[in-house]
N, C-alpha and C. Protein backbone atom coordinates (compact mmCIF):
# COMPACT_ATOMS: atom_id res chain seq x y z
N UNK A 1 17.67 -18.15 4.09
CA UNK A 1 16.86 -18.23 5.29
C UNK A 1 15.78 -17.15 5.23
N UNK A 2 14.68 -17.64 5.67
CA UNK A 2 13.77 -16.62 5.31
C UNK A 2 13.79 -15.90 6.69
N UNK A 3 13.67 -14.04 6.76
CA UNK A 3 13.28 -13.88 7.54
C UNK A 3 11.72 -12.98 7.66
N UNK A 4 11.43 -13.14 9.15
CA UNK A 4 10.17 -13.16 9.27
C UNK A 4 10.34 -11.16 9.92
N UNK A 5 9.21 -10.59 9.23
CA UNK A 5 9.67 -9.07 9.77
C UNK A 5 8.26 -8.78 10.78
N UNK A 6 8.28 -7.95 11.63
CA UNK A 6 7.49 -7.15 12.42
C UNK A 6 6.85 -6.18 11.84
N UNK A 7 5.26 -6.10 11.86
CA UNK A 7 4.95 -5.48 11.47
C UNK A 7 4.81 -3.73 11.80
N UNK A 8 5.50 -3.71 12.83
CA UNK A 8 6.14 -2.20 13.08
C UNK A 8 7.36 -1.57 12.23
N UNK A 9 8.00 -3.19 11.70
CA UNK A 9 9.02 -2.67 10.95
C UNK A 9 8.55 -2.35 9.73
N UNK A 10 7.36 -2.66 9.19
CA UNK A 10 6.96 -3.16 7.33
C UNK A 10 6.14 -1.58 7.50
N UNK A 11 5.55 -0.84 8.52
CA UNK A 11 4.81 0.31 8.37
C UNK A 11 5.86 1.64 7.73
N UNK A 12 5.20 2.44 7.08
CA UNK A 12 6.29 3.54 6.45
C UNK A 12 6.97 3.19 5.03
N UNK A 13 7.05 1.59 4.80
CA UNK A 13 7.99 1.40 3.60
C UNK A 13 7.41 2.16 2.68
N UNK A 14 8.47 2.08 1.67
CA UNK A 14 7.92 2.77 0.40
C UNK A 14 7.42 1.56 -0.83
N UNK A 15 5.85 1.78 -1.55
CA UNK A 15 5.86 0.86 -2.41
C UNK A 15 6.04 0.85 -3.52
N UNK A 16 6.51 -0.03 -4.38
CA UNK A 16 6.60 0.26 -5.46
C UNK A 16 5.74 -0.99 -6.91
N UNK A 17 5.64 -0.91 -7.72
CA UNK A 17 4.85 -1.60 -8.61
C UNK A 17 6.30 -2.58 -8.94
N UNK A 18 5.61 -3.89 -9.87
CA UNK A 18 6.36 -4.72 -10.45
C UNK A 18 7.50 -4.33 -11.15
N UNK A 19 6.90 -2.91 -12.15
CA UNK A 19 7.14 -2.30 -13.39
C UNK A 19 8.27 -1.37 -12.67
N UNK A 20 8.64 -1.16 -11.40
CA UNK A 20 9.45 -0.53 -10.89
C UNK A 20 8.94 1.14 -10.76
N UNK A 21 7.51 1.25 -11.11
CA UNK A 21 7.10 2.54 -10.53
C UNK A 21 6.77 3.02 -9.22
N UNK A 22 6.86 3.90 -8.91
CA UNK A 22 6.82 4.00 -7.02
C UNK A 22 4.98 4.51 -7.23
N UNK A 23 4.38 3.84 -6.20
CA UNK A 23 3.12 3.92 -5.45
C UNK A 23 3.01 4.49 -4.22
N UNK A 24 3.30 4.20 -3.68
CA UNK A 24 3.60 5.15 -2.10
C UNK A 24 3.84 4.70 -1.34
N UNK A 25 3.28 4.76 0.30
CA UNK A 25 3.85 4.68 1.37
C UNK A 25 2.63 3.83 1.97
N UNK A 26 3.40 2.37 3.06
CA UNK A 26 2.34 1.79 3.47
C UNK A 26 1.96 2.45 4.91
N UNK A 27 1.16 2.52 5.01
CA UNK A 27 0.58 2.62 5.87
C UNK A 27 -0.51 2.43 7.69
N UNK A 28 -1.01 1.27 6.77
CA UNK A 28 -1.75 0.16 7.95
C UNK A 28 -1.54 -0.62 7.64
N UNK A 29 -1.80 -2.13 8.45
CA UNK A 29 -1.91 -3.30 7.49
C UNK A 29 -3.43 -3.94 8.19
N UNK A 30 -4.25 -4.19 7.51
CA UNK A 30 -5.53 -5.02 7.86
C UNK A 30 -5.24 -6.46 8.46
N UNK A 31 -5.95 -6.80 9.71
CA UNK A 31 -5.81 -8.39 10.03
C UNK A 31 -7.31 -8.83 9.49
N UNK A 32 -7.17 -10.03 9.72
CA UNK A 32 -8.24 -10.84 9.72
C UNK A 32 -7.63 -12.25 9.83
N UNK A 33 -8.42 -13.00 11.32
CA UNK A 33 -8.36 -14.16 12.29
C UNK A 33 -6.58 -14.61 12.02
N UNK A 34 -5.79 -13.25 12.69
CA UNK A 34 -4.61 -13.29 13.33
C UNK A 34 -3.78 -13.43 11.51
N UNK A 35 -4.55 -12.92 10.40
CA UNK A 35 -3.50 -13.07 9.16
C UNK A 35 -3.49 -11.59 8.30
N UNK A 36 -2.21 -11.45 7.61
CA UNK A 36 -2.36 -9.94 7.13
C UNK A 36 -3.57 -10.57 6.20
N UNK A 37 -4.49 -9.50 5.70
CA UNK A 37 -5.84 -9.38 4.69
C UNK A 37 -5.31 -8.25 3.71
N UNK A 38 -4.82 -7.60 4.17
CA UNK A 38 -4.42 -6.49 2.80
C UNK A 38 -3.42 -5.84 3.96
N UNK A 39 -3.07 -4.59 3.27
CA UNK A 39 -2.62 -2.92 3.41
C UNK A 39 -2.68 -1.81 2.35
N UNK A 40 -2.95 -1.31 3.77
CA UNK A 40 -3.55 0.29 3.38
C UNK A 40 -2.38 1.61 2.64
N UNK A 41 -2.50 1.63 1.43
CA UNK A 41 -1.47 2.40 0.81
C UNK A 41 -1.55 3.86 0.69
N UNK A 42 -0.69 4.69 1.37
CA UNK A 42 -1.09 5.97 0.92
C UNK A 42 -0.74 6.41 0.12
N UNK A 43 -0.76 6.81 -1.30
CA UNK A 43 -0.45 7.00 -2.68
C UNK A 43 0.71 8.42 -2.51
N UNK A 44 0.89 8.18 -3.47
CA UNK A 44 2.89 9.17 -4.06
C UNK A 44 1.47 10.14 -4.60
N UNK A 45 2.18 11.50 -4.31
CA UNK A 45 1.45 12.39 -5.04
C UNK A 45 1.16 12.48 -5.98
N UNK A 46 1.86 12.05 -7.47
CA UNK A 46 1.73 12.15 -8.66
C UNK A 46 0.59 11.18 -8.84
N UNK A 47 -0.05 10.46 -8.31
CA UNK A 47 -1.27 9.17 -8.55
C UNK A 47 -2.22 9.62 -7.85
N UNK A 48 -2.74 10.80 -6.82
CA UNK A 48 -3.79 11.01 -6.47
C UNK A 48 -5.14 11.47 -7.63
N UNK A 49 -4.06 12.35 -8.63
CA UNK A 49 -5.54 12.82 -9.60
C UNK A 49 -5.57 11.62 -10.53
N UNK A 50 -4.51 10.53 -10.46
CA UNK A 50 -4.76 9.34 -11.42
C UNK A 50 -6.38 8.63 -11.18
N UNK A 51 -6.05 8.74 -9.59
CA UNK A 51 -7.04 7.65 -8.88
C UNK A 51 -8.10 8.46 -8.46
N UNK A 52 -8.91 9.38 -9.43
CA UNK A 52 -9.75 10.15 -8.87
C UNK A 52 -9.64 10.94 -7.23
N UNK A 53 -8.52 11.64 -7.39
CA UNK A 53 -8.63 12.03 -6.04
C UNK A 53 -8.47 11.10 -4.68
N UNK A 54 -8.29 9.99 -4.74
CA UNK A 54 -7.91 8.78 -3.70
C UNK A 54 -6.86 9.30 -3.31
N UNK A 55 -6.68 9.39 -1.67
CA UNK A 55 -5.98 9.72 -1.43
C UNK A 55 -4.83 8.44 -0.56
N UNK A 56 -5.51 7.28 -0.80
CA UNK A 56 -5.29 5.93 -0.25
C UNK A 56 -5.96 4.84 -0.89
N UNK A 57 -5.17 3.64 -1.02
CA UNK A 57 -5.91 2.65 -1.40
C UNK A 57 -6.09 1.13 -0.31
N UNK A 58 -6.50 0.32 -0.60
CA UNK A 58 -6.13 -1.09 0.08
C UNK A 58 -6.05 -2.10 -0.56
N UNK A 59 -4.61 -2.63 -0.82
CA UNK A 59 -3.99 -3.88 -1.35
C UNK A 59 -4.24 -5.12 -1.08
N UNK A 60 -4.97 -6.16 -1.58
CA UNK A 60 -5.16 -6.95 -0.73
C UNK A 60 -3.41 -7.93 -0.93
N UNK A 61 -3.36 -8.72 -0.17
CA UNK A 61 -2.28 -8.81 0.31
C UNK A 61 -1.61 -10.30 -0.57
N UNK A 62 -2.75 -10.60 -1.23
CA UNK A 62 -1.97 -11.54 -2.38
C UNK A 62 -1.68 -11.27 -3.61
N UNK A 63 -1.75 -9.47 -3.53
CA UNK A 63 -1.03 -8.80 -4.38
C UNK A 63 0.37 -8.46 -4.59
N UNK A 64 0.75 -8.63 -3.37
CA UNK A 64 2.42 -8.16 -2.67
C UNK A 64 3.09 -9.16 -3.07
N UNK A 65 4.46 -8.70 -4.11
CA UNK A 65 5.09 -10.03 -4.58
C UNK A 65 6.16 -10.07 -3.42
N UNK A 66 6.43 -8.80 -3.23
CA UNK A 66 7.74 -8.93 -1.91
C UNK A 66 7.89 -8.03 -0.86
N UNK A 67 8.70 -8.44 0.43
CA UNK A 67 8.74 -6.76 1.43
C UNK A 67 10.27 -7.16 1.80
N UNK A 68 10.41 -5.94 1.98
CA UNK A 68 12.01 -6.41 2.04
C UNK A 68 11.87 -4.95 2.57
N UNK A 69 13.34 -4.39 2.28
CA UNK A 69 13.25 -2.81 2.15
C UNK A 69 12.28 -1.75 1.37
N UNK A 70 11.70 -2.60 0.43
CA UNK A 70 10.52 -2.15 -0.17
C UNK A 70 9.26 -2.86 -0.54
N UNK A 71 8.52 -2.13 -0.88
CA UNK A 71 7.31 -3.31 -0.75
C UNK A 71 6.99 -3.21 -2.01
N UNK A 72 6.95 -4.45 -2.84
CA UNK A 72 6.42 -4.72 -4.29
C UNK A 72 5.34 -5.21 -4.72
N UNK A 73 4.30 -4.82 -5.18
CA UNK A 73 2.99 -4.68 -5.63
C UNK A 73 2.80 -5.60 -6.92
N UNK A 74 1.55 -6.29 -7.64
CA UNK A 74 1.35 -6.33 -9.04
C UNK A 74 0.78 -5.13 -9.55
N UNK A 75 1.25 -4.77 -10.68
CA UNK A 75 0.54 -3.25 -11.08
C UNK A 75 -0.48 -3.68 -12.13
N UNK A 76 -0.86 -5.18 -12.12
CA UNK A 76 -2.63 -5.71 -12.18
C UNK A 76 -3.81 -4.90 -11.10
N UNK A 77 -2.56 -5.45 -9.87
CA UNK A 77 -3.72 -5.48 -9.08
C UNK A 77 -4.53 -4.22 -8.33
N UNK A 78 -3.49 -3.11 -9.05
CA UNK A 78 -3.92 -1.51 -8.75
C UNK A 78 -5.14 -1.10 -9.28
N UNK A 79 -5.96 -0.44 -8.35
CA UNK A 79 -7.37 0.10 -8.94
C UNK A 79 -7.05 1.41 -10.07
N UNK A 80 -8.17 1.01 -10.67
CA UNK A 80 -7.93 2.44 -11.68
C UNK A 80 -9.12 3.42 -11.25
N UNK A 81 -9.20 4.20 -12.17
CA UNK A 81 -10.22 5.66 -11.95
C UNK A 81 -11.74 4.93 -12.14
N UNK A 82 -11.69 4.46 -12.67
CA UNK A 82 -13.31 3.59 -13.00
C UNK A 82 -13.96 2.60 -12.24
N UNK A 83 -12.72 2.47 -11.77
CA UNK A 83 -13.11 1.06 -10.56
C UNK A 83 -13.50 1.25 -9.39
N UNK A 84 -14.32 0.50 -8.93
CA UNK A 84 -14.59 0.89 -7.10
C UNK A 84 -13.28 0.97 -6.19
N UNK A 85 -12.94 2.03 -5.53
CA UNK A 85 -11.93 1.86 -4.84
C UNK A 85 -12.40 1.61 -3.38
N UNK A 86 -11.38 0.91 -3.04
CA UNK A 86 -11.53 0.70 -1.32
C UNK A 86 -10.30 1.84 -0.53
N UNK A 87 -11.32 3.00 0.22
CA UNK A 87 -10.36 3.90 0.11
C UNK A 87 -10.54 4.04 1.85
N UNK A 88 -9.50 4.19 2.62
CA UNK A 88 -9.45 4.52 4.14
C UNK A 88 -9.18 6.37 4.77
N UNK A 89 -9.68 6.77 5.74
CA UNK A 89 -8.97 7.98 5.71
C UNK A 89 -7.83 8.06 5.61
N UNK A 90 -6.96 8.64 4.79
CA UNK A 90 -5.72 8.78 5.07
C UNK A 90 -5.03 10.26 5.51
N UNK A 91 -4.39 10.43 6.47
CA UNK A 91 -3.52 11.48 6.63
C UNK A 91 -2.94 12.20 5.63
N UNK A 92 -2.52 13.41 5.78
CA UNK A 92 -2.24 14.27 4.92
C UNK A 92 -0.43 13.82 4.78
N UNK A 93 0.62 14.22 3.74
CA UNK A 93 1.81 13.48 4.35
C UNK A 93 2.33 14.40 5.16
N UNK A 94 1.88 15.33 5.79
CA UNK A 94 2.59 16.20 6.72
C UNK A 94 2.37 15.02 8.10
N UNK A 95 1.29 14.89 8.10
CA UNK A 95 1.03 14.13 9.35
C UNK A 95 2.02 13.11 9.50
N UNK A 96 2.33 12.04 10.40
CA UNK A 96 2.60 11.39 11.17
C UNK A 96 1.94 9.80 11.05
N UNK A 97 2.87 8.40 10.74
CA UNK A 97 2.33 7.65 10.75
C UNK A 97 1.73 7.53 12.32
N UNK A 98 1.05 6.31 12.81
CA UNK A 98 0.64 6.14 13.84
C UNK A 98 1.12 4.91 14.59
């Protein structure tokens, strides 16, 4: 049975890549005309100097193979250092989701 989650519940998960590497923590999720469009990832520390200093990215959302207790990514669909990133402010992780 599939179930359907709240998106208050899917904020905070932790993400992780296909490859079973951890990415970080979600964060927001983008709508567009009442459908998720992406989410906003705030990156695991060890990937900020990967990603030029990004301190966040945005997934678009037909990247996400699964959410469950964790959220699973293609690690295609991750920007690299060369690439244009789509980057949001993100909080420091001391801060506080919202």
């Amino acid at each position: 049975m599939l179930r359907i989650k709240k998106l208050s519940e899917v904020l905070g998960k932790h993400v992780y890549t296909s490859e079973g590497d951890y990415f970080g923590q979600v964060e927001e999720v983008n709508l567009a005309d009442n459908k998720v469009d992406g989410w906003k990832i705030r990156l695991g520390s060890g990937l900020i100097g990967a990603l030029g200093g990004a301190r966040g990215v945005i997934i678009p959302h037909q990247f996400v193979k699964a959410v469950g207790d964790v959220f699973i990514v293609t690690k295609t669909s991750l920007p690299t250092k060369e690439e244009n990133i789509d980057i949001g402010s993100v909080p420091a992780p001391s801060e506080e989701l919202s």
